[in-house]
N, C-alpha and C. Protein backbone atom coordinates (compact mmCIF):
# COMPACT_ATOMS: atom_id res chain seq x y z
N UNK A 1 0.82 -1.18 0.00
CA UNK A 1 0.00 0.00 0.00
C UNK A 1 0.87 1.25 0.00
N UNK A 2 0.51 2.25 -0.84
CA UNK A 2 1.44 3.31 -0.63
C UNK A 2 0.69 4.48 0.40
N UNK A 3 1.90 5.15 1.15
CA UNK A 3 1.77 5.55 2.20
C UNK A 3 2.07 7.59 1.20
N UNK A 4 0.34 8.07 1.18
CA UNK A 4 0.50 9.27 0.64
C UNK A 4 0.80 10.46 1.73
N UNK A 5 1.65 11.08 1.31
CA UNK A 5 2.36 12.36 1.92
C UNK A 5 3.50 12.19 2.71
N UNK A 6 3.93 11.30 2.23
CA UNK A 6 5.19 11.02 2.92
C UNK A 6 6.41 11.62 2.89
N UNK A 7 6.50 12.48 1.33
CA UNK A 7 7.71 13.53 1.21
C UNK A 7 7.39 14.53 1.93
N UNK A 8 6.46 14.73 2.33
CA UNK A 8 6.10 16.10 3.12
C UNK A 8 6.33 16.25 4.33
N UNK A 9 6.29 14.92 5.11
CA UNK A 9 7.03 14.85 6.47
C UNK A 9 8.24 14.74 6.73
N UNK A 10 8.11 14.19 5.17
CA UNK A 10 10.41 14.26 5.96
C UNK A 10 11.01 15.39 5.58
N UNK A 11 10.12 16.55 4.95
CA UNK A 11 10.73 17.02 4.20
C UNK A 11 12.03 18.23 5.49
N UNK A 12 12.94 18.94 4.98
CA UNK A 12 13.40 19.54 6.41
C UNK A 12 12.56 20.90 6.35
N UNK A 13 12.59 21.21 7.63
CA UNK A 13 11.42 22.03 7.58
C UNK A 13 12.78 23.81 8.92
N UNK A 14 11.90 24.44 8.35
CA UNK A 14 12.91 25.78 8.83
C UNK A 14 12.72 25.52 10.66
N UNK A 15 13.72 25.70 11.01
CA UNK A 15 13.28 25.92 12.44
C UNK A 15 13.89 26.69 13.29
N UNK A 16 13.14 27.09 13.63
CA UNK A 16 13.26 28.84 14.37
C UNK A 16 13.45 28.86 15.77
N UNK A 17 14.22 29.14 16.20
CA UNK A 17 14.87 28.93 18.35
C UNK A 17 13.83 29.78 18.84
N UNK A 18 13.25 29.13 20.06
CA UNK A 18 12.16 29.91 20.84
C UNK A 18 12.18 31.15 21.19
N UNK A 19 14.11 31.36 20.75
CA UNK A 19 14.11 32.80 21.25
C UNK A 19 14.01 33.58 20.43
N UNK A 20 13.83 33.58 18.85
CA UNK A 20 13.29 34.33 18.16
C UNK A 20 12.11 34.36 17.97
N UNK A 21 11.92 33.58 18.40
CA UNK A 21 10.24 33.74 18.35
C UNK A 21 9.56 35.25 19.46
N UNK A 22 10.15 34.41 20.36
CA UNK A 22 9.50 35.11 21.64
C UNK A 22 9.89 36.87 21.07
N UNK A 23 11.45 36.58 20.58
CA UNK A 23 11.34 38.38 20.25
C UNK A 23 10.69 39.11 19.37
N UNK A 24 9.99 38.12 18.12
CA UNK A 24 9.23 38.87 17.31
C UNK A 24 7.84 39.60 17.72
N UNK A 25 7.31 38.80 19.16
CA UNK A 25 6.24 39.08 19.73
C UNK A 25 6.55 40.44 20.47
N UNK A 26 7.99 40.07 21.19
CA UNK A 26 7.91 41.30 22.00
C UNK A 26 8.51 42.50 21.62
N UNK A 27 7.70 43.02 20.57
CA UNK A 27 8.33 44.72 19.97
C UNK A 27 7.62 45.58 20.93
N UNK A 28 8.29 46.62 20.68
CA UNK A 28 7.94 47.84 21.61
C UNK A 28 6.42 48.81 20.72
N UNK A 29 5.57 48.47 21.80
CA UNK A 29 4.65 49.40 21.22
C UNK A 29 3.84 51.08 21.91
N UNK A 30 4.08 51.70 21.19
CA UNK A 30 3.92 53.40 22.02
C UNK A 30 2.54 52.89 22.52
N UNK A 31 2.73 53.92 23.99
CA UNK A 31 1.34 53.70 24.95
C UNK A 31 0.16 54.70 24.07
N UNK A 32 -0.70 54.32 24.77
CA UNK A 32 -2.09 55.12 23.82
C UNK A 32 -2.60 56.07 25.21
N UNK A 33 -3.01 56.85 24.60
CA UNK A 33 -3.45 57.54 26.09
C UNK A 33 -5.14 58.46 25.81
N UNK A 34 -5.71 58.35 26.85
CA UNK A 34 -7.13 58.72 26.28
C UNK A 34 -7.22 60.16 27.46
N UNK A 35 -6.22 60.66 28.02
CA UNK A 35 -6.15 61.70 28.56
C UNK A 35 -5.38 62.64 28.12
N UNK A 36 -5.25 64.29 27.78
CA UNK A 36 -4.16 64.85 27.02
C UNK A 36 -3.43 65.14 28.78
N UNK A 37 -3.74 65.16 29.60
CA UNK A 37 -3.17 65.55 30.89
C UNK A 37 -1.93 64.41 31.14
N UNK A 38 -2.59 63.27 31.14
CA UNK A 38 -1.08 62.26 30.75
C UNK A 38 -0.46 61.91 29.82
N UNK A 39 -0.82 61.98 28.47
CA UNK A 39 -0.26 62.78 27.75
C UNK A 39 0.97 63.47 27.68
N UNK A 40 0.01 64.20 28.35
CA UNK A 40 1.16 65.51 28.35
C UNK A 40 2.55 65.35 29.39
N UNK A 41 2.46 64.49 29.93
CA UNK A 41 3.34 64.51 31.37
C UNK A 41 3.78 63.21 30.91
N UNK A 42 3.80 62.42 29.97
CA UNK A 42 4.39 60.78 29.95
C UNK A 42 5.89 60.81 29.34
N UNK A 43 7.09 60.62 30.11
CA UNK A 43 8.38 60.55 29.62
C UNK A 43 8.24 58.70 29.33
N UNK A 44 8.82 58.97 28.09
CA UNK A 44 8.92 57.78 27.71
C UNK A 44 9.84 56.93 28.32
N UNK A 45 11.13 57.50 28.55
CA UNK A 45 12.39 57.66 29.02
C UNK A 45 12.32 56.68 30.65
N UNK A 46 11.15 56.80 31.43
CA UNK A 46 10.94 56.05 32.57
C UNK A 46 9.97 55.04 32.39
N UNK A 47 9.70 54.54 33.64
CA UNK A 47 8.73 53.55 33.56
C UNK A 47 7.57 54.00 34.00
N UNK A 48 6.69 52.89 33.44
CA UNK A 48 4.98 53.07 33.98
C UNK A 48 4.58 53.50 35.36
N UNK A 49 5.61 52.90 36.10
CA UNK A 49 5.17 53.30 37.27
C UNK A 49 6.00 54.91 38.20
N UNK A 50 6.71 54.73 37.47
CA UNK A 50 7.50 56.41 37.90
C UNK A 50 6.56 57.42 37.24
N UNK A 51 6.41 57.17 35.98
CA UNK A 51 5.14 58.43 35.36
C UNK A 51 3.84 58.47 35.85
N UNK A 52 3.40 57.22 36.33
CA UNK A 52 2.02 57.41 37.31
C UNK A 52 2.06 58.19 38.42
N UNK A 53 3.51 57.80 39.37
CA UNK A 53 3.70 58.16 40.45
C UNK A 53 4.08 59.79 40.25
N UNK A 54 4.80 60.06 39.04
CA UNK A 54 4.69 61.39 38.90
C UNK A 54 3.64 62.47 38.69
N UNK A 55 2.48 61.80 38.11
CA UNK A 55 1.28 62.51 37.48
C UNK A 55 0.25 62.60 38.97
N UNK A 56 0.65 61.06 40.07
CA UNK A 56 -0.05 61.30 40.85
C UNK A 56 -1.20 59.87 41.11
N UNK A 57 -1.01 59.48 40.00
CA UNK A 57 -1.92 58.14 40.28
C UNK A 57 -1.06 56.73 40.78
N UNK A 58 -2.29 55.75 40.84
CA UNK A 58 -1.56 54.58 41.50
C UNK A 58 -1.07 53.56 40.15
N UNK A 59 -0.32 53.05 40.63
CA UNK A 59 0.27 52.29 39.61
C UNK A 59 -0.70 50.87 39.40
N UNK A 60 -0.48 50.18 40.70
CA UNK A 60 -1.37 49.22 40.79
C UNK A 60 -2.92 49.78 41.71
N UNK A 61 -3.99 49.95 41.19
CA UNK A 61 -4.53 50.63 42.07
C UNK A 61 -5.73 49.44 43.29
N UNK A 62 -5.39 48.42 42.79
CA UNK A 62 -5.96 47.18 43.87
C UNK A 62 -5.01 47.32 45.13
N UNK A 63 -3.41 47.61 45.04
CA UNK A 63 -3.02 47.96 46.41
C UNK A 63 -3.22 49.35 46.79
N UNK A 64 -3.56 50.09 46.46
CA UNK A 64 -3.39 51.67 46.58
C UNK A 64 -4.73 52.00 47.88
N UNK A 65 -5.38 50.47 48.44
CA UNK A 65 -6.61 50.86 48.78
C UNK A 65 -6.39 51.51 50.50
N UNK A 66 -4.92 51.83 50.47
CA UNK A 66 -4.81 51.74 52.26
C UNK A 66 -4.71 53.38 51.87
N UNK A 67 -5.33 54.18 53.16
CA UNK A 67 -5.64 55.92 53.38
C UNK A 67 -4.19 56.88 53.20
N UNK A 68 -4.66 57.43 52.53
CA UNK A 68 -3.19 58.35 52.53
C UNK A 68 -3.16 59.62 53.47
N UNK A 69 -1.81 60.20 53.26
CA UNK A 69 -2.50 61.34 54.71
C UNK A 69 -3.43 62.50 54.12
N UNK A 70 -3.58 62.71 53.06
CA UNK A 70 -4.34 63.84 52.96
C UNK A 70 -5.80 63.02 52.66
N UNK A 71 -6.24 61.55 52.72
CA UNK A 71 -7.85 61.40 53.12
C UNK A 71 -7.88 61.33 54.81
N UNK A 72 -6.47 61.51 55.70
CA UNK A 72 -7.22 60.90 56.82
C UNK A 72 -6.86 62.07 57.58
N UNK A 73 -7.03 63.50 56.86
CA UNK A 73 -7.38 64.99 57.62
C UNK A 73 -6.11 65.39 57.72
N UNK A 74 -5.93 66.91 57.95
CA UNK A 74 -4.67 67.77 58.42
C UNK A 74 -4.60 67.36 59.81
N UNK A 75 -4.62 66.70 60.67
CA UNK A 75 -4.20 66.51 61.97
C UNK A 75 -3.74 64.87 61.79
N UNK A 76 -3.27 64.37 60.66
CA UNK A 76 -2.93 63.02 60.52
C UNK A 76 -1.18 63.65 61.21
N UNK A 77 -0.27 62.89 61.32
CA UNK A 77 1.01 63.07 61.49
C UNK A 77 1.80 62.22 60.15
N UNK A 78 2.79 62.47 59.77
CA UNK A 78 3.87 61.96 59.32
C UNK A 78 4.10 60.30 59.88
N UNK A 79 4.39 60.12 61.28
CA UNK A 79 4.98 59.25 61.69
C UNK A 79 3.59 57.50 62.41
N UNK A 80 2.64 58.33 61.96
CA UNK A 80 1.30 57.30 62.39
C UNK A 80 0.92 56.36 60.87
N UNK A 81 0.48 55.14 61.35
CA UNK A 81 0.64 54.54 60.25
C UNK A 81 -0.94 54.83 59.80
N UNK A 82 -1.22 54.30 58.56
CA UNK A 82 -2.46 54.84 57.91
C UNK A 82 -3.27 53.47 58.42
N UNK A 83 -4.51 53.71 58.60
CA UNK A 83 -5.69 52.98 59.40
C UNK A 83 -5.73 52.46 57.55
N UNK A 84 -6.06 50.86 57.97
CA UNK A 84 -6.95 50.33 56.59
C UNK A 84 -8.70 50.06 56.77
N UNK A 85 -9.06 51.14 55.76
CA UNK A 85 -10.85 51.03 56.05
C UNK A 85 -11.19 49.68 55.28
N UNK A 86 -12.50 49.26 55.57
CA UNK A 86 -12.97 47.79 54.97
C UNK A 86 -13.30 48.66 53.76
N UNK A 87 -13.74 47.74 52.76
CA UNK A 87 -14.01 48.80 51.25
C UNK A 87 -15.55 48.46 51.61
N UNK A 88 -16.53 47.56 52.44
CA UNK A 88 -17.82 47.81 52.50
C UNK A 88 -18.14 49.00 52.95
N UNK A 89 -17.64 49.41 53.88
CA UNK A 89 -17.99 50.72 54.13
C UNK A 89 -17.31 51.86 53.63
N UNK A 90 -16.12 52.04 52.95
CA UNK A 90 -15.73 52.83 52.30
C UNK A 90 -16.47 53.11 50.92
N UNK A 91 -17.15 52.15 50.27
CA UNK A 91 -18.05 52.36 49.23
C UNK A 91 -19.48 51.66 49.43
N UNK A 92 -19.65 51.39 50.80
CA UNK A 92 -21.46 51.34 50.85
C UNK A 92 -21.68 50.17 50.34
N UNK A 93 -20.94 49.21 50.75
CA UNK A 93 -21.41 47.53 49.52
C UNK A 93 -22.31 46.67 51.03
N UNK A 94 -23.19 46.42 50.68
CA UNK A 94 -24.43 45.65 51.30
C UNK A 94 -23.48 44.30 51.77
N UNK A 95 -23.29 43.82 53.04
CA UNK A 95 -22.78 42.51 53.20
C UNK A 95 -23.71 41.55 53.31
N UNK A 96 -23.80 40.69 53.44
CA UNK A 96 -24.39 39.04 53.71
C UNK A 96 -25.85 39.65 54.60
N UNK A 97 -25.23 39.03 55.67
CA UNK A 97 -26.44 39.71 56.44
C UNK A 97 -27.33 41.35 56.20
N UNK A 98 -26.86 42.25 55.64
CA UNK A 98 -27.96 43.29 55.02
C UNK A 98 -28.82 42.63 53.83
N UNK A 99 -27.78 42.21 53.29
CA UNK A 99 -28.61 41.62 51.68
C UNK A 99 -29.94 40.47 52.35
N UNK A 100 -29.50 39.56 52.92
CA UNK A 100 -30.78 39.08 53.72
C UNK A 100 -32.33 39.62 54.25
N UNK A 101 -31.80 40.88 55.19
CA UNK A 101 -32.82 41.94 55.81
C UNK A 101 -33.37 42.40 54.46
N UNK A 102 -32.49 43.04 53.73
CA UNK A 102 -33.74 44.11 52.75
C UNK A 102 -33.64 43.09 51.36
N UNK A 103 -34.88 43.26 50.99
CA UNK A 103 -35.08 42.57 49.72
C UNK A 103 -34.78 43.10 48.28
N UNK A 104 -33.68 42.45 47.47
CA UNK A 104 -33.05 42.58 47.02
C UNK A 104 -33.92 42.75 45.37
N UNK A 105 -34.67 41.33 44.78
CA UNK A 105 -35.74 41.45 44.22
C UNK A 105 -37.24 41.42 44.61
N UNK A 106 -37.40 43.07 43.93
CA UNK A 106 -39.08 42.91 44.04
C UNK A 106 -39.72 42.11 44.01
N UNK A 107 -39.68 41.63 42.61
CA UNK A 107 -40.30 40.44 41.99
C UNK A 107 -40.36 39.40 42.76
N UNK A 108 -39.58 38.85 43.82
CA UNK A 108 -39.40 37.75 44.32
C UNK A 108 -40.96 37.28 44.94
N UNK A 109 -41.23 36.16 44.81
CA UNK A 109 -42.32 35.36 44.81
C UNK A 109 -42.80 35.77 47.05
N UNK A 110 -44.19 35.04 46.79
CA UNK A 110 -44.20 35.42 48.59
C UNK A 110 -44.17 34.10 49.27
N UNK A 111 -44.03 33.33 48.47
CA UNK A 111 -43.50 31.97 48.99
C UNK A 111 -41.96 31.59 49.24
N UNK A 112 -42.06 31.27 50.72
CA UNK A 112 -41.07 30.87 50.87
C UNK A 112 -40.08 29.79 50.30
N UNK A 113 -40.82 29.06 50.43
CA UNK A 113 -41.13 27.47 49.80
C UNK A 113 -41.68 26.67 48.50
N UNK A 114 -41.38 25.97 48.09
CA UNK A 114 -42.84 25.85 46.75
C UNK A 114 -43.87 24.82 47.32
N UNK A 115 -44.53 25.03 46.53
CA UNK A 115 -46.08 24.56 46.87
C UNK A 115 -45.49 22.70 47.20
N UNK A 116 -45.12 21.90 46.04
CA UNK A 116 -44.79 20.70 46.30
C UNK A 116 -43.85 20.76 47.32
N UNK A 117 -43.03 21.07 47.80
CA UNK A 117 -42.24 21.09 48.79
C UNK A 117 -42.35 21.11 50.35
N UNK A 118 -43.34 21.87 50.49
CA UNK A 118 -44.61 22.07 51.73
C UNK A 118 -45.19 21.08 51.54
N UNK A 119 -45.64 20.22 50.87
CA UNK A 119 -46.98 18.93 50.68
C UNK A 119 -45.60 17.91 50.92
N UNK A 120 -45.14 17.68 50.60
CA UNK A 120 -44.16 16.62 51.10
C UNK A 120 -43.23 16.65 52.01
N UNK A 121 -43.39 18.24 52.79
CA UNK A 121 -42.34 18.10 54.21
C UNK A 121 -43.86 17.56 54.99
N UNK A 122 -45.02 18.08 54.68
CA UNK A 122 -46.22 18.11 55.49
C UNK A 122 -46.82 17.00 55.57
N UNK A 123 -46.18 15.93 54.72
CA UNK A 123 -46.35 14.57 54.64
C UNK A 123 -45.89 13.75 55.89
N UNK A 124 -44.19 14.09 55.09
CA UNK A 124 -43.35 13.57 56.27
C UNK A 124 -43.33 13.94 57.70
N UNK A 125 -43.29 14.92 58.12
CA UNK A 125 -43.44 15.60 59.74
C UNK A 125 -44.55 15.04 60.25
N UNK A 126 -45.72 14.56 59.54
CA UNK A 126 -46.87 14.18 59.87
C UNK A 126 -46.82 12.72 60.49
N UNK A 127 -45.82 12.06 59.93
CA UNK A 127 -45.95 10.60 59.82
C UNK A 127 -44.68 10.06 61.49
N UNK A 128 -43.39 11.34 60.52
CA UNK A 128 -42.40 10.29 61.92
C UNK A 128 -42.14 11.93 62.65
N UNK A 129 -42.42 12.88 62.58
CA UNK A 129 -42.25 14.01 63.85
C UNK A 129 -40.87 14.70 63.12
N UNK A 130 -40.13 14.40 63.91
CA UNK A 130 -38.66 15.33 63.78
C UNK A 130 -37.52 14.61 63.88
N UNK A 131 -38.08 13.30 63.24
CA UNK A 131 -36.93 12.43 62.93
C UNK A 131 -36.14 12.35 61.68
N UNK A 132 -35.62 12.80 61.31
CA UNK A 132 -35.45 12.99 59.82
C UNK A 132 -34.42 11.33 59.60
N UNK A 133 -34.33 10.67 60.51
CA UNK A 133 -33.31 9.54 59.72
C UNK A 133 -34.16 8.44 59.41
N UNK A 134 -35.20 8.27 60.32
CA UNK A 134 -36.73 7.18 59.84
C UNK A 134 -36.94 8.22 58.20
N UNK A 135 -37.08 9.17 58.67
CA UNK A 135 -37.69 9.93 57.11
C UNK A 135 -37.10 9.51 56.35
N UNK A 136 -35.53 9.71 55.81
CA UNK A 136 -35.16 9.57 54.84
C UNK A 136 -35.28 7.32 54.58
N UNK A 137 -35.28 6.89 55.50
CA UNK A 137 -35.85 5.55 55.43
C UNK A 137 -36.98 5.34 54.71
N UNK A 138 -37.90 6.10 54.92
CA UNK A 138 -39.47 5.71 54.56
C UNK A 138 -39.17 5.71 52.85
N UNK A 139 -39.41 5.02 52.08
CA UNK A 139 -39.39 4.90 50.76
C UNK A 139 -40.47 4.92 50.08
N UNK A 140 -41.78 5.28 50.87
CA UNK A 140 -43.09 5.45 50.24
C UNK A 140 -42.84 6.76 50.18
N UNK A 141 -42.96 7.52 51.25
CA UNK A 141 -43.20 9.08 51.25
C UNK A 141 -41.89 9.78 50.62
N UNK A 142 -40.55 8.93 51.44
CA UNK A 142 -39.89 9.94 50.43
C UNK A 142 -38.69 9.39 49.42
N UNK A 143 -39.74 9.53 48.01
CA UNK A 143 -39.83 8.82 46.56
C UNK A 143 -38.48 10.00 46.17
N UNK A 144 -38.22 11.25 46.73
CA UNK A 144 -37.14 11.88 45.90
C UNK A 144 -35.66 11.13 46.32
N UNK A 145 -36.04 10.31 48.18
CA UNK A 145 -34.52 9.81 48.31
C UNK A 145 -33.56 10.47 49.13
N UNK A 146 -34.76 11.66 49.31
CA UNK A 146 -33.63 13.09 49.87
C UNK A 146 -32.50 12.33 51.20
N UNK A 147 -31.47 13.05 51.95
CA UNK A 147 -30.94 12.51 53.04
C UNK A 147 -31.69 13.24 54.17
N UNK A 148 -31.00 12.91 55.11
CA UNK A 148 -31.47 13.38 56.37
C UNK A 148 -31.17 14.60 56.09
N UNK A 149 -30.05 15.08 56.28
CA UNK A 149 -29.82 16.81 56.28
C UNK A 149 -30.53 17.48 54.98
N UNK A 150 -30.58 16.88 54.03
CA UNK A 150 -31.88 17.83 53.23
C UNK A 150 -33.23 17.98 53.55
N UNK A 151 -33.68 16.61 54.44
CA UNK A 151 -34.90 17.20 54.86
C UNK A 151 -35.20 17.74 55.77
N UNK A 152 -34.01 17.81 57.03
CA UNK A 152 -34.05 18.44 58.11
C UNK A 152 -33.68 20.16 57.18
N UNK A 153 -33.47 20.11 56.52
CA UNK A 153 -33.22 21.82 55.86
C UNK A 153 -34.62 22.19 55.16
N UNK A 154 -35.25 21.23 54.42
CA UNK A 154 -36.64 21.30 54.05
C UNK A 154 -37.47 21.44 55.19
N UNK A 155 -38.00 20.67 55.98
CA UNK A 155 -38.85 20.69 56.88
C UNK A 155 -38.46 22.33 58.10
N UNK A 156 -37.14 22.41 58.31
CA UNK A 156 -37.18 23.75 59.01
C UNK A 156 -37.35 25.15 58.30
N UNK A 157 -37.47 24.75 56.98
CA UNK A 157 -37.82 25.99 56.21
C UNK A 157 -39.14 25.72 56.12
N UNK A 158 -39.98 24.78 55.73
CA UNK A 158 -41.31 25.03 56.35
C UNK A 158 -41.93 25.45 57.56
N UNK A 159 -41.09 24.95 58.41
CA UNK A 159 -41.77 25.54 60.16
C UNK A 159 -41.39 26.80 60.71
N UNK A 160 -40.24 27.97 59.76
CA UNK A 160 -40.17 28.98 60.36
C UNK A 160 -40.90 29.78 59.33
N UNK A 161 -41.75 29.47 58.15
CA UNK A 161 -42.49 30.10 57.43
C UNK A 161 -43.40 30.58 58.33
N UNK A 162 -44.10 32.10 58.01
CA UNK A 162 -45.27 32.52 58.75
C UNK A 162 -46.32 32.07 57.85
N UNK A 163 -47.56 32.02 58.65
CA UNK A 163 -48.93 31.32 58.70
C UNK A 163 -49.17 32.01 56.95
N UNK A 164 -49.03 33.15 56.62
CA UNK A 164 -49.45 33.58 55.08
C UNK A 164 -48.43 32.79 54.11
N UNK A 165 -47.04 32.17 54.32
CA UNK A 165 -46.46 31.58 53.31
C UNK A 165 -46.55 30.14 53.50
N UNK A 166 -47.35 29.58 54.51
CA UNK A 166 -47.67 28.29 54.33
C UNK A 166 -48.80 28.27 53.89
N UNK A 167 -49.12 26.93 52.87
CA UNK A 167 -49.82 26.56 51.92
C UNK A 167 -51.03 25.64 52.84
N UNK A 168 -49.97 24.79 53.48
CA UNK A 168 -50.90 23.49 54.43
C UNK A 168 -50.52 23.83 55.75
N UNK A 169 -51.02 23.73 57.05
CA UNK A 169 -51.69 24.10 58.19
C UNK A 169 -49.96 22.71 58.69
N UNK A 170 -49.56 22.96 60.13
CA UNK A 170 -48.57 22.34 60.35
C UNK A 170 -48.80 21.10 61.47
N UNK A 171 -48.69 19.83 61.16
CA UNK A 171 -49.40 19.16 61.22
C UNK A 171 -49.50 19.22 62.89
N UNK A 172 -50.60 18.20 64.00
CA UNK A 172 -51.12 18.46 65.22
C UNK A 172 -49.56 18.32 66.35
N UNK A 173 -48.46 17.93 65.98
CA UNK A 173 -47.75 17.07 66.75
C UNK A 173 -46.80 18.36 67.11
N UNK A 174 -46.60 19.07 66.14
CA UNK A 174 -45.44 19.54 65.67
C UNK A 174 -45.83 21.19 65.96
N UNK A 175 -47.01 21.69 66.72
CA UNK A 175 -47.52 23.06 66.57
C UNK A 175 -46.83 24.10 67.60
N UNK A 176 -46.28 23.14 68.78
CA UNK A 176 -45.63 23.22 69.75
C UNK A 176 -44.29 23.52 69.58
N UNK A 177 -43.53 22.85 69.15
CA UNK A 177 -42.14 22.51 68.68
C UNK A 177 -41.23 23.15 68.07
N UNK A 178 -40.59 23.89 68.53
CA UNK A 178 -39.86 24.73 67.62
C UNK A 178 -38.57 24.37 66.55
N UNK A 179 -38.12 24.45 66.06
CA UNK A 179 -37.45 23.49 65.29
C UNK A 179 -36.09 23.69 65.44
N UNK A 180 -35.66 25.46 65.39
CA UNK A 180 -34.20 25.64 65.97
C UNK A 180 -33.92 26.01 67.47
């Protein structure tokens, strides 16, 4: 059988040292500038970060986030070190627990829970109480398989629902009982 393209692999082929390579990539290209103020002030002659530092800005500005003395007032000193503010409160960013308290989407439904989800914790709680390891046993009622810790996370999100986001009434055993 003949074996087609075979002059083409042996053929010798040019080969170029990684280090010319790498230098054709790395030519020098003039900075672009969308300010005439830096611009105007950019010596080519130094580096990026001496002409920032000259114009006044930060070079890297992800470290630049610690107070300098003229944000932390004329009665700062020279010799005191600069306080680092959290950036939530330096720019007002909502943490964990706020985002919880205020509601984030309008839209968001007034159910806590979904409708099937309530009918099958309201199943289970009904049958074995606040056992969740018989629960996840029972293989009639619970057909999804869930484990214990998913339904102990299901069933306590049904029981701290208020009376308007439950669907079904909480069964007689359990009215008492608080869950956390």
């Amino acid at each position: 059988m003949a074996k087609h393209g075979n002059r083409k692999s042996n053929r010798a082929k040019a080969r170029v040292p990684r280090t010319l390579r790498k230098q054709t990539d790395l030519r020098y290209h003039k900075p672009v500038f969308n300010s005439e103020t830096i611009a105007a002030n950019w010596d080519p002659n130094r580096s990026a970060k001496q002409n920032l530092s000259k114009i006044g800005l930060a070079h890297n500005p992800n470290r630049a986030m610690e107070t300098t003395n003229m944000a932390m007032g004329p009665n700062f000193a020279k010799g005191d070190k600069a306080v680092k503010q959290d950036p939530c409160e330096l720019f007002d960013i909502a943490t964990a627990g706020q985002m919880q308290e205020r509601d984030v989407n309008e839209r968001r439904r007034a159910l806590a829970q979904l409708e099937v989800d309530q009918k099958y914790a309201v199943k289970l709680l009904a049958k074995h109480q606040l056992d969740y390891v018989a629960m996840a046993r029972d293989i009639k009622l619970n057909n999804r398989q869930l484990t214990p810790k998913q339904l102990k996370r299901m069933c306590e999100k049904f029981l701290s629902q208020t009376e308007t986001q439950r669907l079904f009434p909480v069964p007689e055993g359990l009215s008492s009982i608080d869950p956390i």
